[in-house]
C-alpha atoms as a PDB file:
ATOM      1  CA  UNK A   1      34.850  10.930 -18.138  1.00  0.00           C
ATOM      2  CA  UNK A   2      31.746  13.015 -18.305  1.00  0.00           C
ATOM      3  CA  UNK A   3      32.130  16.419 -20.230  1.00  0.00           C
ATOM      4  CA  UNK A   4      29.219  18.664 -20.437  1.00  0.00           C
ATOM      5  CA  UNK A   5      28.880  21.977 -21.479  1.00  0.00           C
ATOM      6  CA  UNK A   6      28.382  24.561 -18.384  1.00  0.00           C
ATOM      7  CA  UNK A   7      27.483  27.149 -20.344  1.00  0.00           C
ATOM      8  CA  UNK A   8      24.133  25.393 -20.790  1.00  0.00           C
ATOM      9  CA  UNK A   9      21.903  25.162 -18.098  1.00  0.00           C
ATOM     10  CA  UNK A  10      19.787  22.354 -19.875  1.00  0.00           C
ATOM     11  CA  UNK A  11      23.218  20.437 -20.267  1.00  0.00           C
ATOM     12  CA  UNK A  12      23.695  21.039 -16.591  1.00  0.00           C
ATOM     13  CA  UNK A  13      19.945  20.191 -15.496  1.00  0.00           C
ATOM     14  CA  UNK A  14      20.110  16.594 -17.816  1.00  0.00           C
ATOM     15  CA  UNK A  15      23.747  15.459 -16.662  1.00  0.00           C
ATOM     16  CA  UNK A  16      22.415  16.192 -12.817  1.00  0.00           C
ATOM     17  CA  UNK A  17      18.719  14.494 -13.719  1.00  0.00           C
ATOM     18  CA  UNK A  18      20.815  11.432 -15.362  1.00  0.00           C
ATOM     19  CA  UNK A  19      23.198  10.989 -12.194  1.00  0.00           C
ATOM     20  CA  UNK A  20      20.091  11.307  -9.702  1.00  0.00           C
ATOM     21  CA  UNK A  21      17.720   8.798 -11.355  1.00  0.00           C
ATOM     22  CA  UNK A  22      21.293   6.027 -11.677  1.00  0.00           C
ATOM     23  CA  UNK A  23      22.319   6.686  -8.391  1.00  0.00           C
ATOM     24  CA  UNK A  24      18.066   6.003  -6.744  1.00  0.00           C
ATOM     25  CA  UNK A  25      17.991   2.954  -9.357  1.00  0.00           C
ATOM     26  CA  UNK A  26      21.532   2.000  -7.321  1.00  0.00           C
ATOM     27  CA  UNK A  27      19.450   2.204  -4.365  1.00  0.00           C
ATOM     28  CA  UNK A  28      16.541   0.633  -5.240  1.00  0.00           C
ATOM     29  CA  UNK A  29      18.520  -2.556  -5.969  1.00  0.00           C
ATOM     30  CA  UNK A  30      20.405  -2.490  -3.129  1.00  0.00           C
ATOM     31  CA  UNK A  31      17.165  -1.769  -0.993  1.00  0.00           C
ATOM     32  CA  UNK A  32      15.537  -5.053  -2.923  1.00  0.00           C
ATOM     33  CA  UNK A  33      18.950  -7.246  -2.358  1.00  0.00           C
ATOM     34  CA  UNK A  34      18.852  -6.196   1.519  1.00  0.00           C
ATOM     35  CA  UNK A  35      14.968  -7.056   2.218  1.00  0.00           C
ATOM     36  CA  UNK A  36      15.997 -10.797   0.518  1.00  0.00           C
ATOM     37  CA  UNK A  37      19.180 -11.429   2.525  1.00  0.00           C
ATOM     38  CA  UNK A  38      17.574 -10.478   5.541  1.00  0.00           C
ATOM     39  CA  UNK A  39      14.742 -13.443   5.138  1.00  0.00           C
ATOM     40  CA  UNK A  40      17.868 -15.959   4.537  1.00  0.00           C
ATOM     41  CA  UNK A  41      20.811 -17.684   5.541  1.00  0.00           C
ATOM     42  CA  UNK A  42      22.234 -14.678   4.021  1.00  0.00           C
ATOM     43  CA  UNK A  43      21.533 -12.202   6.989  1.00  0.00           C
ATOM     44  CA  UNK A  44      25.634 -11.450   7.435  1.00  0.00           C
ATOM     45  CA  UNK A  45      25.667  -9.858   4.563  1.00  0.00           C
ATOM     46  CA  UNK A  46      23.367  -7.260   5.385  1.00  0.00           C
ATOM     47  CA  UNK A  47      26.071  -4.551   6.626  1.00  0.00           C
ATOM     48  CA  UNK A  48      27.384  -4.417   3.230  1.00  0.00           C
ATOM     49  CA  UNK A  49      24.337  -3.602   1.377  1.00  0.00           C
ATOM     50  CA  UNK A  50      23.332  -1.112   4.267  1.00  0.00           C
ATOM     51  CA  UNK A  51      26.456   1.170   3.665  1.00  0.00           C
ATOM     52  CA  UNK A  52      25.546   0.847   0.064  1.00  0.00           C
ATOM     53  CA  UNK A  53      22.065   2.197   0.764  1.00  0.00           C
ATOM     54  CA  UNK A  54      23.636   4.996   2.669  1.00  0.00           C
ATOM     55  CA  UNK A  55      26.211   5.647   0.231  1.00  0.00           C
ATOM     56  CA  UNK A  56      23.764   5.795  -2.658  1.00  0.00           C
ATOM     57  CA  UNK A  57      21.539   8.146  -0.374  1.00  0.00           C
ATOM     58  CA  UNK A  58      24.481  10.563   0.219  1.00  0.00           C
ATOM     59  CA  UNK A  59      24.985  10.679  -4.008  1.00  0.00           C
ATOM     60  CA  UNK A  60      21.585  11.211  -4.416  1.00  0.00           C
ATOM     61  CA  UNK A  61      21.316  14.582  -1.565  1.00  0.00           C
ATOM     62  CA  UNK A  62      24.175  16.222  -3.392  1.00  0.00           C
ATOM     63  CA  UNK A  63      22.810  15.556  -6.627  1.00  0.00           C
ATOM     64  CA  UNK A  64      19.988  17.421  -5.345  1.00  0.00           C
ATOM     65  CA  UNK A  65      21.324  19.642  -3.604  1.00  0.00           C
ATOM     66  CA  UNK A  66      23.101  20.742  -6.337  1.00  0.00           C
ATOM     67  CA  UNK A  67      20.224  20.524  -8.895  1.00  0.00           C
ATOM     68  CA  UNK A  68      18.414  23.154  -6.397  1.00  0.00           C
ATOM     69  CA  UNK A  69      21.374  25.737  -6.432  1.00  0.00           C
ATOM     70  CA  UNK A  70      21.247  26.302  -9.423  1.00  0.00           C
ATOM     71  CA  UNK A  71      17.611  25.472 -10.644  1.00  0.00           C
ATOM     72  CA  UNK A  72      15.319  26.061  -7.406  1.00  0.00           C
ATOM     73  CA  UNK A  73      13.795  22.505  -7.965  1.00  0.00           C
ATOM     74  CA  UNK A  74      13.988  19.174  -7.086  1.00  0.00           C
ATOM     75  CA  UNK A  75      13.727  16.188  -9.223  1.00  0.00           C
ATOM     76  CA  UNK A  76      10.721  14.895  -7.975  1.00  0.00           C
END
């Protein structure tokens, strides 16, 4: 369990920066995984690391989103 202080806005801004660039690295790998199955025997597969892609999009929006309430900015 994650506990961080929110009385800190640099806290805040790290914890959010941490979880954005983890859940894009997620992605990333999935995204890399996916382009290889789809060249192979593998192809059924493909569904499964599709919802992961989506899944690790959704993470990384409200991240974001959230990181832009209360900052203004994205993480670029």
């Amino acid at each position: 369990m994650n506990i961080i202080d929110v009385n800190n806005p640099d806290k805040i801004k790290e914890y959010l920066d941490k979880a954005i660039i983890k859940w894009r690295e997620q992605k990333k790998n999935s995204e890399e995984i996916l382009t290889g199955i789809l060249s192979s025997e593998w192809s059924r597969m493909a569904g499964q690391f599709e919802e992961e892609i989506l899944i690790t999009s959704c993470y990384i929006d409200a991240f974001q989103s959230v990181r832009v309430s209360l900052f203004g900015e994205l993480l670029p």
